[in-house]
C-alpha atoms as a PDB file:
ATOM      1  CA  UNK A   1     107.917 106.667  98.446  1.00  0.00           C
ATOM      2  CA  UNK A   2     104.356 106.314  96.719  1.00  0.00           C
ATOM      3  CA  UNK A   3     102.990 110.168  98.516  1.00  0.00           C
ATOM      4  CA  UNK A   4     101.815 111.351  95.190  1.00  0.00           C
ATOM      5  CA  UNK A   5     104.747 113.708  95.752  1.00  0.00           C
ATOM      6  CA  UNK A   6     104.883 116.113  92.205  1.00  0.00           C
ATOM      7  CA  UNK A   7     107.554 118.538  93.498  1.00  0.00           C
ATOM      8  CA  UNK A   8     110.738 118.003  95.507  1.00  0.00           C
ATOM      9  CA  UNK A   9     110.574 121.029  97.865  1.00  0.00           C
ATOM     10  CA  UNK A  10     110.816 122.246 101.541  1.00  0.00           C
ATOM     11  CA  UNK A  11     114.497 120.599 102.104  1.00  0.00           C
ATOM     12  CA  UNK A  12     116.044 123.333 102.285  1.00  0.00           C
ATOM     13  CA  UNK A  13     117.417 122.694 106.375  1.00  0.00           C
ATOM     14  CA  UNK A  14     117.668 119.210 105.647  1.00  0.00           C
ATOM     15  CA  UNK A  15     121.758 119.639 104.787  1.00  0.00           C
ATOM     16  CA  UNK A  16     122.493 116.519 106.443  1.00  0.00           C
ATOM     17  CA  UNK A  17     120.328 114.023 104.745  1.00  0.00           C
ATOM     18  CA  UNK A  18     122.249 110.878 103.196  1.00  0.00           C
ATOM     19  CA  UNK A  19     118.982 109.347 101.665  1.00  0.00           C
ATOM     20  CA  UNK A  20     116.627 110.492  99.987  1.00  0.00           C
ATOM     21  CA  UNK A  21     114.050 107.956  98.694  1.00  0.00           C
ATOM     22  CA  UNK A  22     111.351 110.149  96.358  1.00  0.00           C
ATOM     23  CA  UNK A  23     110.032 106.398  94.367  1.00  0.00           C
ATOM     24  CA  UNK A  24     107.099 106.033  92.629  1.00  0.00           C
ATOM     25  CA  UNK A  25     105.688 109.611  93.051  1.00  0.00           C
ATOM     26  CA  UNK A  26     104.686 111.795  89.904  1.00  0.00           C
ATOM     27  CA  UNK A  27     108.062 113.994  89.880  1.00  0.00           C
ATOM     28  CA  UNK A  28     108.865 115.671  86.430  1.00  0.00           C
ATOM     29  CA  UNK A  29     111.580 117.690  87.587  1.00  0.00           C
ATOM     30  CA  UNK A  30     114.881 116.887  89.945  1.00  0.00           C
ATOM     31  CA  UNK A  31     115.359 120.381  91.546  1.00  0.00           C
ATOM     32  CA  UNK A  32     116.078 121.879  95.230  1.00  0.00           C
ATOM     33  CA  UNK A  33     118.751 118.945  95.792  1.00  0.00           C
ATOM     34  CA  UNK A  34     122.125 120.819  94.958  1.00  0.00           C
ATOM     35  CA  UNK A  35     122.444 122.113  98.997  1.00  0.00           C
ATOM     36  CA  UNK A  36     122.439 118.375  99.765  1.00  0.00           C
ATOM     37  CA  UNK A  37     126.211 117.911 100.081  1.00  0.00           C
ATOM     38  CA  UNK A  38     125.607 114.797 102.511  1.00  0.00           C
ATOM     39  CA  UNK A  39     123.542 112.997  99.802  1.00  0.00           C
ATOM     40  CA  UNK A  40     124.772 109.491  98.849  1.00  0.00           C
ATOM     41  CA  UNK A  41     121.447 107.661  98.015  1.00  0.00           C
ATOM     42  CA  UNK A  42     118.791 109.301  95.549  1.00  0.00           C
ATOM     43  CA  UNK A  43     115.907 107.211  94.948  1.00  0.00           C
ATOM     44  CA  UNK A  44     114.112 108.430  92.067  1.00  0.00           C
ATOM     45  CA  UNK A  45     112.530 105.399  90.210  1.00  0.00           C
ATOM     46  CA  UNK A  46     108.952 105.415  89.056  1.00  0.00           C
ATOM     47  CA  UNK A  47     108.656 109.208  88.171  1.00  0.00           C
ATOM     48  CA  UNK A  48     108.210 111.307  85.286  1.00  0.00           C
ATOM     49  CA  UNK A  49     111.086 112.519  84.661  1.00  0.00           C
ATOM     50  CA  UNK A  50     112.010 113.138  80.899  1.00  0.00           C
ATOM     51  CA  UNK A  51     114.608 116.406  80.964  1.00  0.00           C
ATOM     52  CA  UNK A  52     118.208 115.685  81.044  1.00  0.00           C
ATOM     53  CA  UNK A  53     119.401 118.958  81.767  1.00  0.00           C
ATOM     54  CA  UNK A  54     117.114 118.792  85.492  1.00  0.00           C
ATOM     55  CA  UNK A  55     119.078 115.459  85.480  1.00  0.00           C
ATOM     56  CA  UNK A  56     122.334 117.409  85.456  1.00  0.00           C
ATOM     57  CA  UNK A  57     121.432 118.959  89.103  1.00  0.00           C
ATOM     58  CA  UNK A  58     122.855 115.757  90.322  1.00  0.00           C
ATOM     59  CA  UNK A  59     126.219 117.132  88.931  1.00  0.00           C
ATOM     60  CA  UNK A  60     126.293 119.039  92.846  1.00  0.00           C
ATOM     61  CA  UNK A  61     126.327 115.991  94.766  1.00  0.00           C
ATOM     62  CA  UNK A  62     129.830 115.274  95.187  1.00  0.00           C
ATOM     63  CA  UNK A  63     129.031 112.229  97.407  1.00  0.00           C
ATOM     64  CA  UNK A  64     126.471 110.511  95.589  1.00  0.00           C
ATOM     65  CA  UNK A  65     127.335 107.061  95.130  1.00  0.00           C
ATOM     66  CA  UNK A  66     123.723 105.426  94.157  1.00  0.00           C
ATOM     67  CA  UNK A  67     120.936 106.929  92.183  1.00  0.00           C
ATOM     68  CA  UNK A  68     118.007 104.940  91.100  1.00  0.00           C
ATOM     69  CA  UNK A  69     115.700 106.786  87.995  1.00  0.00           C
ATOM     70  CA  UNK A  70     114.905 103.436  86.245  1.00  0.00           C
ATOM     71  CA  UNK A  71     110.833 103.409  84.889  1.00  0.00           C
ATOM     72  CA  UNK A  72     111.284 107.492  84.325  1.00  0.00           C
ATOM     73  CA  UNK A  73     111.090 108.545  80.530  1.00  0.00           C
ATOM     74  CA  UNK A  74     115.409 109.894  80.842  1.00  0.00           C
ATOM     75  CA  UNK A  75     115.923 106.218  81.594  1.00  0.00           C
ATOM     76  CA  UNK A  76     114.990 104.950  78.313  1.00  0.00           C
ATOM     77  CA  UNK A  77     117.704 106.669  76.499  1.00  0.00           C
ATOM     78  CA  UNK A  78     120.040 104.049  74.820  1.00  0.00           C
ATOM     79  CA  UNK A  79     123.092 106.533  76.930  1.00  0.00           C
ATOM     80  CA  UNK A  80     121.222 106.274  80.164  1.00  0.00           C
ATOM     81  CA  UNK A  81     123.984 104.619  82.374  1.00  0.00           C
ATOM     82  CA  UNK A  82     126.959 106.877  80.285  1.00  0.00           C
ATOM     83  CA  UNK A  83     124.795 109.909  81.024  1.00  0.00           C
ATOM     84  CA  UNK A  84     124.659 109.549  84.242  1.00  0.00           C
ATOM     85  CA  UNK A  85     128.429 108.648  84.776  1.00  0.00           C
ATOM     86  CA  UNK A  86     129.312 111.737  83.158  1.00  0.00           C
ATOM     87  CA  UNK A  87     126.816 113.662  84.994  1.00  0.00           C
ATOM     88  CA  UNK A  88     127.396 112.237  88.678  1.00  0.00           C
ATOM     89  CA  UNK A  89     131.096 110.541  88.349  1.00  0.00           C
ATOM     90  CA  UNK A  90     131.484 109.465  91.976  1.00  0.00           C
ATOM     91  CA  UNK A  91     128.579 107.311  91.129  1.00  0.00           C
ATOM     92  CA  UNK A  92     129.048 103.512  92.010  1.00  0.00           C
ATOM     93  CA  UNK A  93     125.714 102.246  91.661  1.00  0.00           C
ATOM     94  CA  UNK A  94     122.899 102.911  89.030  1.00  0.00           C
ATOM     95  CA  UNK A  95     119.712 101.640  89.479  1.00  0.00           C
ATOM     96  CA  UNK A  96     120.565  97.942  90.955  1.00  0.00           C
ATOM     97  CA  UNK A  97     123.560  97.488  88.798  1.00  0.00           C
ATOM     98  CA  UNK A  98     126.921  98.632  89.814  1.00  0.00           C
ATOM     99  CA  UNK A  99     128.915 101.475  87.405  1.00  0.00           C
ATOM    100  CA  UNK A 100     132.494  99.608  85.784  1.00  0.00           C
END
């Protein structure tokens, strides 16, 4: 986290990673994740991100089980949490608070 990061890119032969922590970089746009069927832990908070439908790339993790986007423009939406259940349903945890 905090490497300025402002594209997610070049993971493309990391298939096996179960954590990803991308935190407090200047990302607008979650992309080049669906091929990370290991995935349980994203780690997005303190970005830029303000798209829903880049959001809905998470719909390809099947194991995700915690995603963190809190302090990114999406996250401000009164339907955050709901959004993101619907999106990513094998979700358990969003942002420190676990999903009913």
């Amino acid at each position: 986290s905090e490497n300025g990061i402002m594209k997610i890119e070049n993971l493309n032969e990391k298939t096996k990673l179960e954590t990803l922590d991308l935190a407090q970089n200047k990302i607008k746009v979650i992309e080049n994740i669906g091929h990370l069927s290991e995935l349980t832990e994203f780690w997005m908070n303190n970005n830029e991100v303000s798209d829903w439908g880049c959001v809905e790339n998470l719909s390809a993790l099947k194991k995700l089980a915690t995603v963190y986007l809190e302090k990114n423009p999406v996250a401000e939406d009164p339907m955050y949490r709901r959004k993101l259940k619907i999106i990513a349903p094998s979700l358990s945890q969003i942002d420190a608070t676990l999903c009913r």
